[in-house]
Protein backbone atom coordinates (compact mmCIF):
# COMPACT_ATOMS: atom_id res chain seq x y z
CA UNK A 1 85.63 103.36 -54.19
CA UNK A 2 83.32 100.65 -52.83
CA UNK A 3 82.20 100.44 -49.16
CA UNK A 4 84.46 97.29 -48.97
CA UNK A 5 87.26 99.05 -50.47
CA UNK A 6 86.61 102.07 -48.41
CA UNK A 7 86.63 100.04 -45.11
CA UNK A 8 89.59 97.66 -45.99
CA UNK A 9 91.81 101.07 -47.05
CA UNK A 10 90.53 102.52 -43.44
CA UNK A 11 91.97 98.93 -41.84
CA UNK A 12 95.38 99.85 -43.47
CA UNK A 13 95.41 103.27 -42.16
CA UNK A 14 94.65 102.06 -39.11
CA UNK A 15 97.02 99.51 -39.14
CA UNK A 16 100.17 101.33 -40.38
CA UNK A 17 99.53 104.01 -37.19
CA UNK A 18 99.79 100.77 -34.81
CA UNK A 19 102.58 98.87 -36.63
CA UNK A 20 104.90 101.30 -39.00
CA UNK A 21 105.14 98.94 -42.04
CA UNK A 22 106.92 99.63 -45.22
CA UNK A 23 106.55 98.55 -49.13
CA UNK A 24 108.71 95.56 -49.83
CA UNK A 25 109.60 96.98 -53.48
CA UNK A 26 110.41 100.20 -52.88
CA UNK A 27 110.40 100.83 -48.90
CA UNK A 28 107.22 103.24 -49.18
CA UNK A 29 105.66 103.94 -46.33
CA UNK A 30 102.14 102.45 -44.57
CA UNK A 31 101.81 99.78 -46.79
CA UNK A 32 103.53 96.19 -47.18
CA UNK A 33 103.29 96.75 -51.18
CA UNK A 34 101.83 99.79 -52.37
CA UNK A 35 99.78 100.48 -55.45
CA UNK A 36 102.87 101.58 -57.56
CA UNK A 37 104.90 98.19 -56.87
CA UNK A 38 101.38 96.09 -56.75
CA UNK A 39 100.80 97.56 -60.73
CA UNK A 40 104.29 96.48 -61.04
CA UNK A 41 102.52 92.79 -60.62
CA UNK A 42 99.93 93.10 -63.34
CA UNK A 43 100.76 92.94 -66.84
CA UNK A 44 101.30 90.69 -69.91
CA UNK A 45 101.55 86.92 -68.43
CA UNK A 46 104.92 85.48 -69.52
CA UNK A 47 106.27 82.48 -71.14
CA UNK A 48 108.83 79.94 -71.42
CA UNK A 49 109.50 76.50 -71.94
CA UNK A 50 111.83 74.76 -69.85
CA UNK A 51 113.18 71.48 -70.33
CA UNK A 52 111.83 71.33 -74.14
CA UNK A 53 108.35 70.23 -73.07
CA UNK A 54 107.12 72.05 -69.42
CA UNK A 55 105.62 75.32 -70.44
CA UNK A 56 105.78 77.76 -67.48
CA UNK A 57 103.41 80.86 -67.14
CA UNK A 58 104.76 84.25 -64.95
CA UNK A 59 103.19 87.06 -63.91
CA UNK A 60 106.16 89.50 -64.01
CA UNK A 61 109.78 89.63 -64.95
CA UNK A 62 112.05 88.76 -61.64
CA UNK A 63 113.32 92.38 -61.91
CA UNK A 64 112.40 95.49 -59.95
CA UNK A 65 109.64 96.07 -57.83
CA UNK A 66 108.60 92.53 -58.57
CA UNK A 67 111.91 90.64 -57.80
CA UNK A 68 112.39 93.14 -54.56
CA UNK A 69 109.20 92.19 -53.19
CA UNK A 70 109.70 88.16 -53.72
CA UNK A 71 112.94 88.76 -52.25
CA UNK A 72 111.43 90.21 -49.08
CA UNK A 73 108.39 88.18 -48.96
CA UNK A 74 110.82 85.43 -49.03
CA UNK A 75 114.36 86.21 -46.64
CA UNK A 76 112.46 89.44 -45.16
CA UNK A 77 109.74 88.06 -43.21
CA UNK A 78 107.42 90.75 -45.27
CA UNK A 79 104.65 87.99 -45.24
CA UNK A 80 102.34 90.95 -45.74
CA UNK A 81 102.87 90.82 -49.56
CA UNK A 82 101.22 87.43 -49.75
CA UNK A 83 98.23 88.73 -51.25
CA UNK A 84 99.47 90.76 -53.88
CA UNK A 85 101.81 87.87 -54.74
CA UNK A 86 98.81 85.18 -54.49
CA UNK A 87 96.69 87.43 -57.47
CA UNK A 88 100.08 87.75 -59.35
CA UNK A 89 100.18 83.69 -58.92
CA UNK A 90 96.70 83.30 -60.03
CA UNK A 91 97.05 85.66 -63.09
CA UNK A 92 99.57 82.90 -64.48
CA UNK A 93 97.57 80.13 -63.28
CA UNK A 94 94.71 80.98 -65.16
CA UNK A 95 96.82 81.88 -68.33
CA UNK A 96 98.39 78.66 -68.64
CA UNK A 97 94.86 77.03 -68.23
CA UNK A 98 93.91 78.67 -71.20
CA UNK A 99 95.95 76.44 -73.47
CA UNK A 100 96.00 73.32 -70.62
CA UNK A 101 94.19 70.37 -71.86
CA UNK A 102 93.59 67.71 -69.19
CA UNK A 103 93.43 63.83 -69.87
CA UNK A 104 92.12 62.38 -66.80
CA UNK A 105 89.01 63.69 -66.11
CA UNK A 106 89.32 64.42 -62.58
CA UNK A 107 90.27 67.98 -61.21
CA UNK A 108 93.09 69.32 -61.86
CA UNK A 109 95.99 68.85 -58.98
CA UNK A 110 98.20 72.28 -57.77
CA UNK A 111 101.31 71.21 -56.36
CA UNK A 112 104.22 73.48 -55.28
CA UNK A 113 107.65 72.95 -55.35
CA UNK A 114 109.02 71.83 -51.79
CA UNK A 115 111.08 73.79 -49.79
CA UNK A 116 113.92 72.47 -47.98
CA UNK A 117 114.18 71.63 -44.11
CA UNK A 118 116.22 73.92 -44.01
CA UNK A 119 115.31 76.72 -45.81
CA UNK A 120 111.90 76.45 -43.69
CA UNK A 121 113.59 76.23 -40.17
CA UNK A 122 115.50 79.65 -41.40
CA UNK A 123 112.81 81.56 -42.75
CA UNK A 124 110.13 79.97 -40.14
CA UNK A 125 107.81 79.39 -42.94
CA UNK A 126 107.20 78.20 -45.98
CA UNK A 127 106.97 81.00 -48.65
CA UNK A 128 105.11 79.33 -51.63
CA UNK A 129 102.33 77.97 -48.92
CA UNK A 130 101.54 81.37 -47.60
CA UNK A 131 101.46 82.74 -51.02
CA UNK A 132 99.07 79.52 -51.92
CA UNK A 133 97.07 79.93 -48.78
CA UNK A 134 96.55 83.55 -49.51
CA UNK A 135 95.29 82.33 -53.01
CA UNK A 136 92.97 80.09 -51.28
CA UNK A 137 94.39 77.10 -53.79
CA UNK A 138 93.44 73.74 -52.50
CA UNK A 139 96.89 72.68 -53.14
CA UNK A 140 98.24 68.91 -52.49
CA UNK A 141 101.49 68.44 -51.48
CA UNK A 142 102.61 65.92 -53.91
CA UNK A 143 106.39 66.08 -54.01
CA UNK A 144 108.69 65.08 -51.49
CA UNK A 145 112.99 65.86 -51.30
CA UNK A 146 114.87 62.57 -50.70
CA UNK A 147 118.03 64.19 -50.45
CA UNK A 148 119.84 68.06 -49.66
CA UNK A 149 120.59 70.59 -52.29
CA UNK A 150 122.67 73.27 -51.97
CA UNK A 151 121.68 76.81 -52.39
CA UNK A 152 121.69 78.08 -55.94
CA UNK A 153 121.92 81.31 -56.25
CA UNK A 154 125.88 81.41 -57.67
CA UNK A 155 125.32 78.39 -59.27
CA UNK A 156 125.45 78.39 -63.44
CA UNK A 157 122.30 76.48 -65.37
CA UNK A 158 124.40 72.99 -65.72
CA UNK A 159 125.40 73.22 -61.94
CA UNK A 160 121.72 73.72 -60.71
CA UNK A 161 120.64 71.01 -62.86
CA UNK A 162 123.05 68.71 -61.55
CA UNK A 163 122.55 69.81 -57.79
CA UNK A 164 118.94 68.81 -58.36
CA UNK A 165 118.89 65.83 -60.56
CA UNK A 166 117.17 62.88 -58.58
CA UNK A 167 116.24 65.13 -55.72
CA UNK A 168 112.81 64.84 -55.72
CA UNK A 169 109.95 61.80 -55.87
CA UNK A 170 106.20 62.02 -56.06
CA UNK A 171 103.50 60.91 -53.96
CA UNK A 172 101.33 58.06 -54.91
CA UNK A 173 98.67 60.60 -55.18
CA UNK A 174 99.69 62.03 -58.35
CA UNK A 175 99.49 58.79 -60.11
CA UNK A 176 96.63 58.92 -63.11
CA UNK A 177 96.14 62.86 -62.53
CA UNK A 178 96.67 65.96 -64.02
CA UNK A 179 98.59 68.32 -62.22
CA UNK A 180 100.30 72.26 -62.34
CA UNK A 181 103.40 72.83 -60.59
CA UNK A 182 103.29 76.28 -59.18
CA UNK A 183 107.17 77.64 -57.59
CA UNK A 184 107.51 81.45 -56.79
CA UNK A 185 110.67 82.54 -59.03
CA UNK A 186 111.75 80.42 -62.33
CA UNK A 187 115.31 80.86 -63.29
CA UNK A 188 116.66 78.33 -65.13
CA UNK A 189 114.06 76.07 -64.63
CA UNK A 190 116.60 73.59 -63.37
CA UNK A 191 114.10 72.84 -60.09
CA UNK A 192 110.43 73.12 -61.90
CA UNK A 193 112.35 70.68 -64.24
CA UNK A 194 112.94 68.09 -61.64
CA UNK A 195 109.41 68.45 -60.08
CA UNK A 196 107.81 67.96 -63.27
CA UNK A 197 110.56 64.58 -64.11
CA UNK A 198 109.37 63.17 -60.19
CA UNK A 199 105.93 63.76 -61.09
CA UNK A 200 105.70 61.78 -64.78
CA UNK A 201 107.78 59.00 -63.06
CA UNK A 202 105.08 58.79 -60.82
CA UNK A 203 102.38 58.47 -63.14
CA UNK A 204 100.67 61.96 -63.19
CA UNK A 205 101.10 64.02 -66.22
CA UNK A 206 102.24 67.96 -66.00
CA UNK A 207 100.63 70.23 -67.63
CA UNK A 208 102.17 73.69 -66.94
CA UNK A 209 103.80 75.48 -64.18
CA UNK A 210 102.87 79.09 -62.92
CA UNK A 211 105.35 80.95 -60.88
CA UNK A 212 104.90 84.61 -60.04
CA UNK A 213 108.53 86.24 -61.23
CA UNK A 214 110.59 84.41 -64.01
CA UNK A 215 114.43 85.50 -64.84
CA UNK A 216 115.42 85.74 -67.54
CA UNK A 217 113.12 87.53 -69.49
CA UNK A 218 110.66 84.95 -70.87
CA UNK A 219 110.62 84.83 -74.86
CA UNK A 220 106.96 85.96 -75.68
CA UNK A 221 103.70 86.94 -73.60
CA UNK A 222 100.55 85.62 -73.30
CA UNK A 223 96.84 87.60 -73.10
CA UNK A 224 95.48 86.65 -69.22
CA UNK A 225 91.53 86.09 -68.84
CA UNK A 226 90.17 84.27 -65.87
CA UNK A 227 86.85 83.44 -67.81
CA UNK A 228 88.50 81.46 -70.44
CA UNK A 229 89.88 79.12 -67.39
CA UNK A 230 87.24 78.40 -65.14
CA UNK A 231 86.74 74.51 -65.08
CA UNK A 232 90.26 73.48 -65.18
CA UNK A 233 91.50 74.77 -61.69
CA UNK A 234 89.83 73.67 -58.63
């Protein structure tokens, strides 16, 4: 173990004495994911399309360790996740940049997926910006809601589609640019849909989306390599 390593594992220790913590994916002790759940995070890169044309890259299936730990990250107020969540996020970035090829020349714009009012008033923050902070992505908030949707967790594919048709515009800053969509959880990619829809009537063009957990199953997986990316994403 490096000296950094050594010193940021004695942090931890010293940390969990002051302020019993737990893992978020299995309720381990002394750490807000430990190394079982954070392995849990790192393997093939996943794929789907949604919408016949938006390709969207995940870092894990949204079961398990995985799904508990987004689930606590985001109702839980485990906010201590965020940076094993960020590297799961930038594992699928950098996979769909692999196969990305940008038009306009300029750098590349990562937007996330609003949350609602609402949702951010309940929770007290806004999930996918801590995980993006954490990631140190220079994101741009390019999408706006114009209007509520309700919560969609019991809601079938064709409801969430229709509970978020029209419910999003873009900002004039997307116009002539390239940009990724990144969201947390893809499920039926009724809401990464609808982002990417706002953001080509707009003007920009979408090139992927990266979340970190995707349910279902994606259909195939793809090879992650940072190297390959570097140039694309700011």
């Amino acid at each position: 173990m490096t000296i950094v390593g050594s010193a940021r594992r004695a942090i931890a220790d010293a940390l969990a004495l002051a302020f019993p913590i737990e893992c978020g994916g299995c309720g381990a002790a002394d750490r807000p994911v430990c190394e079982s759940c954070r392995a849990s995070l790192v393997g093939p890169v996943l794929s789907r399309r949604v919408a016949d044309s938006l390709d969207v890259l995940s870092a894990a299936p949204h079961a398990g360790p995985p799904a508990r730990l987004v689930v606590a990250f985001k109702d839980a107020g485990r906010t201590g996740s965020s940076p094993a969540l960020a590297a799961a996020l930038v594992r699928a970035l950098d996979t769909g940049a692999r196969g990305a090829t940008p038009q306009s020349g300029l750098p590349v714009l990562v937007v996330p997926v609003p949350s609602s009012p609402r949702a951010i008033r309940r929770r007290g923050y806004e999930p996918l910006v801590l995980i993006a902070r954490a990631a140190r992505l220079p994101v741009v908030r390019g999408l706006l809601l114009i209007r509520s949707v309700q919560d969609q967790t019991d809601l079938s594919a064709a409801d969430r589609r229709r509970n978020v048709s029209g419910s999003m515009v873009a900002r004039p800053v997307v116009r002539g640019r390239d940009v990724v969509l990144i969201d947390d959880v893809v499920t039926t990619g009724a809401t990464l849909a609808e982002a990417a829809r706002a953001v080509n009537a707009a003007g920009g063009t979408v090139l992927f989306a990266a979340t970190v957990t995707s349910t279902p199953a994606p259909e195939r997986p793809r090879s992650n390599s940072r190297s390959d990316s570097q140039g694309l994403l700011p």
